[in-house]
Protein backbone atom coordinates (compact mmCIF):
# COMPACT_ATOMS: atom_id res chain seq x y z
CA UNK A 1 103.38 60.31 86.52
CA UNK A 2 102.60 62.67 83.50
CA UNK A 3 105.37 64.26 82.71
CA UNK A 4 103.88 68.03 82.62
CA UNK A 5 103.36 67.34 86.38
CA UNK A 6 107.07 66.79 86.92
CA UNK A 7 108.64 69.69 89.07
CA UNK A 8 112.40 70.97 88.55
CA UNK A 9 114.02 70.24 91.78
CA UNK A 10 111.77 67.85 93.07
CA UNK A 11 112.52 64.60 94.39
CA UNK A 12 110.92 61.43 92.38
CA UNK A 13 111.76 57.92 92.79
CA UNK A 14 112.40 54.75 90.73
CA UNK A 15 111.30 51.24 92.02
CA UNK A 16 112.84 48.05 90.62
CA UNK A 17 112.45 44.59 91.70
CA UNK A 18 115.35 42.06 92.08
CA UNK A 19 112.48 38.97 91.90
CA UNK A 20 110.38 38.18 88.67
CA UNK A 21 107.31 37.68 91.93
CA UNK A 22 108.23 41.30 92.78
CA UNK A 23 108.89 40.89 96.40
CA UNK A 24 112.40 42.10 96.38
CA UNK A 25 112.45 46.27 95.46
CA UNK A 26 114.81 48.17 95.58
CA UNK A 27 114.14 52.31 95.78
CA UNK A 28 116.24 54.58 93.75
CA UNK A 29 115.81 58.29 94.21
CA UNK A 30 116.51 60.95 92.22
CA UNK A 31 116.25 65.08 91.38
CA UNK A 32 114.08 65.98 88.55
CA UNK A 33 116.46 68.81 86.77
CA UNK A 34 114.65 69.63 83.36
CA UNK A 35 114.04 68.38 80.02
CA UNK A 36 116.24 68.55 77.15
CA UNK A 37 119.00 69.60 79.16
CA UNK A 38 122.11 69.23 76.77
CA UNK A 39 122.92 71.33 73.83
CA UNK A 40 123.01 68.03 71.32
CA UNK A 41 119.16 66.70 72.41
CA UNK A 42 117.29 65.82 69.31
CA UNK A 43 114.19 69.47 69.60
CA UNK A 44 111.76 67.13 68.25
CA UNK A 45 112.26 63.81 70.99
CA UNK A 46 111.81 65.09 74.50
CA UNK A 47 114.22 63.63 77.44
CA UNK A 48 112.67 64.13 80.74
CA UNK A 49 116.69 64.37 83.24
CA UNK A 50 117.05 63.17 86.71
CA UNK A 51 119.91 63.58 87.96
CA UNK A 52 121.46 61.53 91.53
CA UNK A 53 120.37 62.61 94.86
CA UNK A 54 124.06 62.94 96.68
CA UNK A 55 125.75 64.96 93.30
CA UNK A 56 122.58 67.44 93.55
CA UNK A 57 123.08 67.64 97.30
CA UNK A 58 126.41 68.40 96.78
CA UNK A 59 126.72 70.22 93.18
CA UNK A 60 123.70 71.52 92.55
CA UNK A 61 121.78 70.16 89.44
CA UNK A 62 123.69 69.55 86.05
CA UNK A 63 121.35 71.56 84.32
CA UNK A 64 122.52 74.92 86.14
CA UNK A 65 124.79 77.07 85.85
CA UNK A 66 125.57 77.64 89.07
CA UNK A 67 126.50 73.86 89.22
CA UNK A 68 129.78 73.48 91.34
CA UNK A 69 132.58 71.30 89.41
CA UNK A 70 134.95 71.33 92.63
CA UNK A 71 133.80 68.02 94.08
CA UNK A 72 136.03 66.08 92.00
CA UNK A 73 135.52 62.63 94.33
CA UNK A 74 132.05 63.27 93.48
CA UNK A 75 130.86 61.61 90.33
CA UNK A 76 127.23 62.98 88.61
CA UNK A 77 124.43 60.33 87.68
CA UNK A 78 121.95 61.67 85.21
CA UNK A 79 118.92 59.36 84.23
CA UNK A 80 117.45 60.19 81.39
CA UNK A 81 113.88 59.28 80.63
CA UNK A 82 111.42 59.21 77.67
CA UNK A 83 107.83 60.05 77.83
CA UNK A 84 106.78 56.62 78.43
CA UNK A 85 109.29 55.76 80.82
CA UNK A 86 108.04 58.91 83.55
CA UNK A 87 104.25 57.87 82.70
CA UNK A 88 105.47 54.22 83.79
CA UNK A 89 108.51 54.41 85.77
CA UNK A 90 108.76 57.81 87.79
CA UNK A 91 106.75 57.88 91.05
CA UNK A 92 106.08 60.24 93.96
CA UNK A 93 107.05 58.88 97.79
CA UNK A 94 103.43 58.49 98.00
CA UNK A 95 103.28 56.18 94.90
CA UNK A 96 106.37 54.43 96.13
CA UNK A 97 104.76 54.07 99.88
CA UNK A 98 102.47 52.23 97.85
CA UNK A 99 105.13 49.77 95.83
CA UNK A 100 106.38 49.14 98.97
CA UNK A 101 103.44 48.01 100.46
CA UNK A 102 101.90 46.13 97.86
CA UNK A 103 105.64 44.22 97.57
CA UNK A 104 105.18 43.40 101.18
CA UNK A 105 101.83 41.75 100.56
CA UNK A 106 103.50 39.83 97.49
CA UNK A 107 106.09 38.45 100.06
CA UNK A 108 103.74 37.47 103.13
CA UNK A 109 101.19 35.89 100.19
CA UNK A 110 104.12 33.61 99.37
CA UNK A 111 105.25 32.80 103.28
């Protein structure tokens, strides 16, 4: 995904793979909230946030100022990512439909 395309308050996805054959993923989903979203980010290196799925539920994003502090049992996950990691790493549930499917191929190739 290029990260001008990335959409503040959308929901992109993660896949990672338990097996070095890639037939075990695992799906990990995740808000986009903004980039360069704390006051001590380097101007000059651009950090593309996500931040977890049941704290932005909850909270609202990080990046906010309306986000809520009162959940106190809730803990926030942010994700930051560089450039190269959303080109390589961030995917829409289309893309990840896709992971998913080509995983399940890997699996039934080796059964």
């Amino acid at each position: 995904m290029a990260p001008e395309n990335l959409t503040i308050g959308t929901p992109y996805y993660r896949v990672t793979y338990a097996d070095a054959t890639r037939t075990i993923p695992g799906v990990q989903p995740m808000i986009y909230v903004g980039v360069n979203i704390f006051s001590d980010d380097d101007p000059d290196t651009a950090v593309y946030y996500f931040q977890d799925t049941v704290s932005y539920a909850l909270m609202g994003s990080i990046a906010s100022a309306e986000h809520e502090t009162e959940h106190s049992d809730v803990e926030v996950q942010v994700f930051p990512h560089t450039e190269a990691d959303v080109d390589t790493e961030v995917m829409t549930l289309p893309e990840v439909v896709a992971a998913l499917a080509d995983a399940l191929k890997r699996a039934a190739w080796r059964h």
